[in-house]
Protein backbone atom coordinates (compact mmCIF):
# COMPACT_ATOMS: atom_id res chain seq x y z
CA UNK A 1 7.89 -14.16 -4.26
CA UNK A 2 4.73 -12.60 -5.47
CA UNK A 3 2.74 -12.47 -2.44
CA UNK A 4 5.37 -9.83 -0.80
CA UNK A 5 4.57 -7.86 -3.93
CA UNK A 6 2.45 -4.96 -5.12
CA UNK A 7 1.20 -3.65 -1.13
CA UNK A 8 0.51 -0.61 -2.99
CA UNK A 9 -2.48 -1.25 -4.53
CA UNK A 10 -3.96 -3.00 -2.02
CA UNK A 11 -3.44 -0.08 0.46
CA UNK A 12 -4.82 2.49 -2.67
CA UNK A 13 -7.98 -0.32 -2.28
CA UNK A 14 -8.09 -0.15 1.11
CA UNK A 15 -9.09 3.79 1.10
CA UNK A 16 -12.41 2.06 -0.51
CA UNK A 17 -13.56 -0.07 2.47
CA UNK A 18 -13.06 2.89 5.41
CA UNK A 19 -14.32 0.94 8.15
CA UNK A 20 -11.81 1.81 10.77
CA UNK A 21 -10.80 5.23 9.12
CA UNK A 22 -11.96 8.89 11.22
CA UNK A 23 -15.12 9.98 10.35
CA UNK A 24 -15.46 11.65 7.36
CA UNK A 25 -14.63 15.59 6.84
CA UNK A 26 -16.09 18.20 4.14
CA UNK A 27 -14.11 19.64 1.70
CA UNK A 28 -14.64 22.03 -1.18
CA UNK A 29 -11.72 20.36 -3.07
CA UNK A 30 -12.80 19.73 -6.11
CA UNK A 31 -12.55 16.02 -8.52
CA UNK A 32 -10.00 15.07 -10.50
CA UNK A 33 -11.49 13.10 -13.26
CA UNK A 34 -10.02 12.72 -16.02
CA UNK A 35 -6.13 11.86 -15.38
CA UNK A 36 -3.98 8.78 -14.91
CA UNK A 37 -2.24 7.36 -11.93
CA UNK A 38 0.40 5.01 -11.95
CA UNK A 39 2.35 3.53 -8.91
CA UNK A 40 5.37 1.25 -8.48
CA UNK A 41 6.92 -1.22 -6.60
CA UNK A 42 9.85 -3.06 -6.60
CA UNK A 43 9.88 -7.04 -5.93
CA UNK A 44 11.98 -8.90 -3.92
CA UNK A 45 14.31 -9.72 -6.38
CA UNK A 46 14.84 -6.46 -8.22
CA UNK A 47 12.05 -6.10 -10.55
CA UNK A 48 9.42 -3.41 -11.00
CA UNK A 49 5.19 -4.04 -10.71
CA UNK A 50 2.88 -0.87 -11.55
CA UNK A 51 -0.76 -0.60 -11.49
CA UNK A 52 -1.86 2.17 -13.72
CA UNK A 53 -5.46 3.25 -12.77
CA UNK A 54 -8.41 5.99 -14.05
CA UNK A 55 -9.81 9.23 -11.41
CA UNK A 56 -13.02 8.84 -10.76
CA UNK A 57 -14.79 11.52 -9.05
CA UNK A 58 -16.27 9.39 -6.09
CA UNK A 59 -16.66 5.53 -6.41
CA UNK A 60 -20.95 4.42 -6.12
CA UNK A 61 -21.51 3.20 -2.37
CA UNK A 62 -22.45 -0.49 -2.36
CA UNK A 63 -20.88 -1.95 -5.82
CA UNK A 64 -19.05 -4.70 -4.71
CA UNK A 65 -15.25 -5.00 -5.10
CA UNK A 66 -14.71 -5.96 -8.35
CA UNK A 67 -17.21 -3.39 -9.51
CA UNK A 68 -15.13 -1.02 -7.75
CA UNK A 69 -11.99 -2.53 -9.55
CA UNK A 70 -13.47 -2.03 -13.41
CA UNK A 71 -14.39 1.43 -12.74
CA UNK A 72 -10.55 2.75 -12.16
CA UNK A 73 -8.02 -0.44 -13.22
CA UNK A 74 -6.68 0.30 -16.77
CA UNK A 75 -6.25 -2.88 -18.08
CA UNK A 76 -5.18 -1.44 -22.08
CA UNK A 77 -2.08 0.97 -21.34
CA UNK A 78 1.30 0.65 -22.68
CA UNK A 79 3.26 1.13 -20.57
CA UNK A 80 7.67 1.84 -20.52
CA UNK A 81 10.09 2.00 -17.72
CA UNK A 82 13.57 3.79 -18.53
CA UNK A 83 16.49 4.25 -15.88
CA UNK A 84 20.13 3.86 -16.40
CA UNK A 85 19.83 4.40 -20.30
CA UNK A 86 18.21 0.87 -20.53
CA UNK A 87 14.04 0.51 -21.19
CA UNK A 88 11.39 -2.20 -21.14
CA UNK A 89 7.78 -2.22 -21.97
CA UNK A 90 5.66 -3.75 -18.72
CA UNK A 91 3.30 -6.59 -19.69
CA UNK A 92 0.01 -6.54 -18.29
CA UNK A 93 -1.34 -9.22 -15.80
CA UNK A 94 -4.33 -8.59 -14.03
CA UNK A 95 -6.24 -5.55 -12.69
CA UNK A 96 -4.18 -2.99 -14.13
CA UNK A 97 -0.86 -4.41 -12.75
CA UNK A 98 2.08 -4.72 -15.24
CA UNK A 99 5.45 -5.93 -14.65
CA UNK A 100 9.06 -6.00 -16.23
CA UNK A 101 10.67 -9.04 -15.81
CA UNK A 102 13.64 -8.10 -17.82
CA UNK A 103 14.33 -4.23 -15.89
CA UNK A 104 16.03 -4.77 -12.28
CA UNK A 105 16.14 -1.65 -10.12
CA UNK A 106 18.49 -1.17 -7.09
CA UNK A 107 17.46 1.13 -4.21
CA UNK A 108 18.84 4.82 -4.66
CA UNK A 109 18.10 4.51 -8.50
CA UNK A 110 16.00 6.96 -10.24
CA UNK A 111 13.32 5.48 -13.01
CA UNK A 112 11.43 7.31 -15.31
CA UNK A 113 7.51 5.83 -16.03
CA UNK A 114 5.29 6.57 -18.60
CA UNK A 115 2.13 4.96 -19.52
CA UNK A 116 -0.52 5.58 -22.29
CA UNK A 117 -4.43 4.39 -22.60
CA UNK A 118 -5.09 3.19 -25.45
CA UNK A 119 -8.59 3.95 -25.92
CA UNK A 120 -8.72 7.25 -24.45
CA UNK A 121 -5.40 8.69 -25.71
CA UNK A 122 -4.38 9.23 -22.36
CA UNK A 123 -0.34 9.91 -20.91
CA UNK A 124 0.93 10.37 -17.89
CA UNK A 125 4.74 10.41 -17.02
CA UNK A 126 6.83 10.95 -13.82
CA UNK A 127 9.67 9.83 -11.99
CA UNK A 128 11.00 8.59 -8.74
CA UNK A 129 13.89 7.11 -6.72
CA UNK A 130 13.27 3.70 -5.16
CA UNK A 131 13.71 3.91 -1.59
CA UNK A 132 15.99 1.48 0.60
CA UNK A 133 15.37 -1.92 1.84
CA UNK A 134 14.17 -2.65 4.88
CA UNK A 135 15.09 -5.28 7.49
CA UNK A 136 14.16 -6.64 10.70
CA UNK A 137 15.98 -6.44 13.71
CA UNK A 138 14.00 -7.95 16.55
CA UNK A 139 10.25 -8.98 17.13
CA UNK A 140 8.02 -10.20 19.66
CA UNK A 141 4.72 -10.69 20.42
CA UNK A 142 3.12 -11.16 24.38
CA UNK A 143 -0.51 -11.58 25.90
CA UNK A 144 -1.64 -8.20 27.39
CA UNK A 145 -2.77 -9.01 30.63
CA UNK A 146 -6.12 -8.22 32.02
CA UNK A 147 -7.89 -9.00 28.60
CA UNK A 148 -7.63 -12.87 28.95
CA UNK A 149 -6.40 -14.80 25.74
CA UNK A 150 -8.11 -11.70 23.45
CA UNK A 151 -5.43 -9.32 23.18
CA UNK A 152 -2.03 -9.39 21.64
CA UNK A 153 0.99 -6.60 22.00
CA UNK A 154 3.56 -6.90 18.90
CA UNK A 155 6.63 -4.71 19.09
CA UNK A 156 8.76 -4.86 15.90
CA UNK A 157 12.22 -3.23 15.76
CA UNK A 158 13.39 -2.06 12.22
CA UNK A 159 16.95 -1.25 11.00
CA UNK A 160 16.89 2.22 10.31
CA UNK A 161 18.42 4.36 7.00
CA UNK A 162 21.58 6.15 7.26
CA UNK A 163 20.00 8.88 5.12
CA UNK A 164 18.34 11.68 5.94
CA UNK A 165 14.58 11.79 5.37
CA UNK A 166 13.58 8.39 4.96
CA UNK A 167 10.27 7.02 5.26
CA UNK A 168 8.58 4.03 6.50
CA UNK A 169 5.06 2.13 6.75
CA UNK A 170 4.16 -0.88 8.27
CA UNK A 171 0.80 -3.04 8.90
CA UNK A 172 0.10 -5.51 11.55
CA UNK A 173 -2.57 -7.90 11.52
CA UNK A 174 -3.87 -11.26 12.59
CA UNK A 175 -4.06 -13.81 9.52
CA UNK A 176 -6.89 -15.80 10.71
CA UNK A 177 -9.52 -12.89 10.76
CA UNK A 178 -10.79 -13.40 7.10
CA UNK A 179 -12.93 -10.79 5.35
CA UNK A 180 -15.67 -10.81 3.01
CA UNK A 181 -14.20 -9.17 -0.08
CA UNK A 182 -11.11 -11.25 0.17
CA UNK A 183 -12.06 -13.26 -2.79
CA UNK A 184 -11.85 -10.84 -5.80
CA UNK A 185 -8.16 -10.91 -5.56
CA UNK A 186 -6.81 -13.28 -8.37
CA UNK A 187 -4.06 -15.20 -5.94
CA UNK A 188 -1.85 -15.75 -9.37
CA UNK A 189 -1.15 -12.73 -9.82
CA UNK A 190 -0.65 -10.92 -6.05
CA UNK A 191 -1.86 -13.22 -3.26
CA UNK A 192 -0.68 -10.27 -0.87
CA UNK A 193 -4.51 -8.68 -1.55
CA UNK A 194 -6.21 -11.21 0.24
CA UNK A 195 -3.33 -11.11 3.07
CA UNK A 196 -4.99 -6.94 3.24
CA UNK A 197 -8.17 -7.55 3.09
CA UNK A 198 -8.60 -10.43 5.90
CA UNK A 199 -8.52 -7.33 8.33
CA UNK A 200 -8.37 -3.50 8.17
CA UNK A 201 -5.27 -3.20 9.48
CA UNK A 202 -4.13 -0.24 11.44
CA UNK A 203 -1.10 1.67 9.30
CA UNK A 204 2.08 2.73 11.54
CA UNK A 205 4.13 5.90 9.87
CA UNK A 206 7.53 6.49 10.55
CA UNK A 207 10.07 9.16 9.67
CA UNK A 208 13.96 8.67 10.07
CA UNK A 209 12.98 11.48 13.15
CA UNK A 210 11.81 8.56 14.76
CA UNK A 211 15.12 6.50 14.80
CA UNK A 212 16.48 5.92 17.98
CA UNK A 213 20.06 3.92 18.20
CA UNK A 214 19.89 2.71 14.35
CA UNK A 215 16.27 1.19 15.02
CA UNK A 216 12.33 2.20 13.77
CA UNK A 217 9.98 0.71 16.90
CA UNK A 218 6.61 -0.44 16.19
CA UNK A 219 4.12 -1.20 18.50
CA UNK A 220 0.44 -2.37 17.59
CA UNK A 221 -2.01 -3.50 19.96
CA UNK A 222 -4.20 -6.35 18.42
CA UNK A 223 -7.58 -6.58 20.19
CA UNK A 224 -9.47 -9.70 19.63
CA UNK A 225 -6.50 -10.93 18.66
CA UNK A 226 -6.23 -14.75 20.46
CA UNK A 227 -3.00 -16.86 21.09
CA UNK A 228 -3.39 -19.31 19.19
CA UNK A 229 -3.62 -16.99 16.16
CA UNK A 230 -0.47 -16.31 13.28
CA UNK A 231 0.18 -12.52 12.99
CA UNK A 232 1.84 -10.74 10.22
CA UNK A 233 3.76 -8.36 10.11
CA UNK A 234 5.03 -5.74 6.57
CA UNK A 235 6.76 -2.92 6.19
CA UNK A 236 8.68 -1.19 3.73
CA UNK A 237 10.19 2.01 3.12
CA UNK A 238 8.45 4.46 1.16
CA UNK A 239 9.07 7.55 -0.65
CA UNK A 240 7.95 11.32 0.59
CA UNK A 241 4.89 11.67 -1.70
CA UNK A 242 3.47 8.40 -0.07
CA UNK A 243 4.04 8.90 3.58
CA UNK A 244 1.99 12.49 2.93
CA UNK A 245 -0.56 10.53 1.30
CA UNK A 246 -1.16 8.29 4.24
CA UNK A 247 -0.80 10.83 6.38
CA UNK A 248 -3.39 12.93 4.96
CA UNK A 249 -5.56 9.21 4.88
CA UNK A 250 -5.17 8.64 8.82
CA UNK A 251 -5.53 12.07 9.93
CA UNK A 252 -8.94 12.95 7.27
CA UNK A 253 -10.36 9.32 6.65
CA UNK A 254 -12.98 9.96 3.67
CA UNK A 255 -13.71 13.35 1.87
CA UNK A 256 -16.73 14.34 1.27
CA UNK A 257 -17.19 17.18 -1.81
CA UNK A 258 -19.06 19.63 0.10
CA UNK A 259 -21.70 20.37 -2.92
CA UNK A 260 -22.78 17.05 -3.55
CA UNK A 261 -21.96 14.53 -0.76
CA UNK A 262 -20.25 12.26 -2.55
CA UNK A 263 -16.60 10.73 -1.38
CA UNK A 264 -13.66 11.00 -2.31
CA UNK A 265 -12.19 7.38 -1.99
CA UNK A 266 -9.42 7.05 -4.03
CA UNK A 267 -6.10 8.62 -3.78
CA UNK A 268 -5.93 9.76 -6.88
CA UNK A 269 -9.13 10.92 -7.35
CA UNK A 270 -9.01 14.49 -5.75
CA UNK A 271 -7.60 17.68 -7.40
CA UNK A 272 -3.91 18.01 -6.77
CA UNK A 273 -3.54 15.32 -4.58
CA UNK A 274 -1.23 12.28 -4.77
CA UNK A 275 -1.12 9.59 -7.39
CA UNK A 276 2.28 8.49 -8.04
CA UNK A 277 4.72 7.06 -5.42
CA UNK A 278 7.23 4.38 -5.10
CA UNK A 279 7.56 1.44 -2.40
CA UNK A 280 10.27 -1.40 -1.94
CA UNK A 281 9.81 -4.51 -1.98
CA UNK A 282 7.71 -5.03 1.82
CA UNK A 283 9.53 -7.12 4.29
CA UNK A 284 6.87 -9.87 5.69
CA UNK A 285 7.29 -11.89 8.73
CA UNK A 286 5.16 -14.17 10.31
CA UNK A 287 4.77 -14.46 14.27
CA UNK A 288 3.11 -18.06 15.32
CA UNK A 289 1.08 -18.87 18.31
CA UNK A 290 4.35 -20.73 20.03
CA UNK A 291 6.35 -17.17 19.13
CA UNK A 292 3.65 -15.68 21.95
CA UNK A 293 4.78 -14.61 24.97
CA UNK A 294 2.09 -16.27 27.69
């Protein structure tokens, strides 16, 4: 189902609205301009999304979304997927997203990407292993007392890996707080984006240090968050290069170039610093007011 597709680029457009992120931090690392970034996920049944996108050197404070979207979606790449000695050329759908719907990948498998702009003459090519699927254990949600009906506790418990160095993400949010910017999201092609943008959700990081008896714990604390409200909950497993990124993203919030002022909002917009990662197809659940714990 599409709308548990594609979280990556809707987390890569989250960096852009940093309302709840630190405040921001000077750096003398300097912009990466004039590369391509591509990033992957895998659907729920087996099939690989990408969004290929442009560096800018800071995105313009105050364009709207979908201004924000022209200036680093490439919407005119070709671009190939190989893995197991079998290839496939995405087709494009929206917003620099392209998909195979012929190429299935299973977790553990290595893929090889390469994309090329058309109008720039542009290539960039790397690899990655999809990481494992995630699943659910246990969930629950309760009233915190002493904040009335305006505060929610959610603890979610999440199967852990067998292997060594895995990686995990999740977000949890309440789906009734809507957002302004929702609306620039074309619901055909990933209705997940306006799922993101309702809130700014906090992001949980785990590592497979964090396992205890088989299981990943989350626990978010949802203020203004009301009983008779649905709450989501998605998480996936994620690959190294990604968990550093939003890492770096939680710790930091936005750069600033020292010189000039100007932010750094995109991930793949500073020098050296991440662009390419892989994510799983995220596991979504849906908590309802009568799942509440009074």
């Amino acid at each position: 189902m599409i709308n548990k597709l594609l979280l990556l680029l809707a987390i890569a457009l989250c960096t852009i609205s940093q309302s709840c992120m630190p405040e921001p931090l000077e750096t003398d690392i300097n912009p990466e301009a004039d590369k391509l970034v591509i990033n992957s996920s895998l659907t729920i049944n087996g099939h690989i999304w990408v969004s290929v996108t442009k560096s800018n050197g800071t995105i313009k404070s105050g364009s709207t979304g979908l201004e924000q979207l022209n200036q680093f979606c490439v919407r005119d790449a070709v671009v190939i997927i190989a893995c197991n000695g079998l290839s496939d050329t995405l087709q494009h759908k929206e917003f620099g997203v392209y998909t195979s719907d012929k190429l299935k990948l299973e977790p553990g498998q290595t893929y090889l990407l390469k994309a090329f702009q058309k109008s720039t003459g542009k290539t960039v090519i790397a690899s990655s292993t999809m990481p494992e699927k995630i699943s659910v254990q246990n969930y629950k949600a309760q009233k915190l007392k002493n904040f009335g009906d305006s505060a929610i506790k959610v603890i979610v418990e999440l199967n852990a890996n067998p292997l060594p160095d895995s990686y995990y993400m999740s977000y949890v949010y309440p789906l009734e707080k809507e957002g302004n910017n929702s609306g620039i999201f074309n619901e055909r092609i990933n209705p997940v984006f306006k799922e993101i943008f309702k809130t700014n959700p906090t992001i949980h990081l785990y590592t497979d240090a964090n396992e205890r008896h088989g299981k990943i714990q989350v626990i978010s604390y949802l203020p203004h968050t009301y009983l008779n409200d649905t709450i989501k909950v998605m998480a996936s497993c994620i690959e190294k290069g990604y968990y550093h990124f939003l890492d770096l993203q939680k710790k930091s919030g936005t750069l600033l170039n020292r010189s000039t002022g100007d932010p750094f909002r995109l991930y793949g917009n500073i020098e050296n610093g991440y662009g390419y990662f892989s994510l799983n197809s995220p596991k979504l659940i849906s908590i309802y007011p009568t799942d509440i714990q009074k």
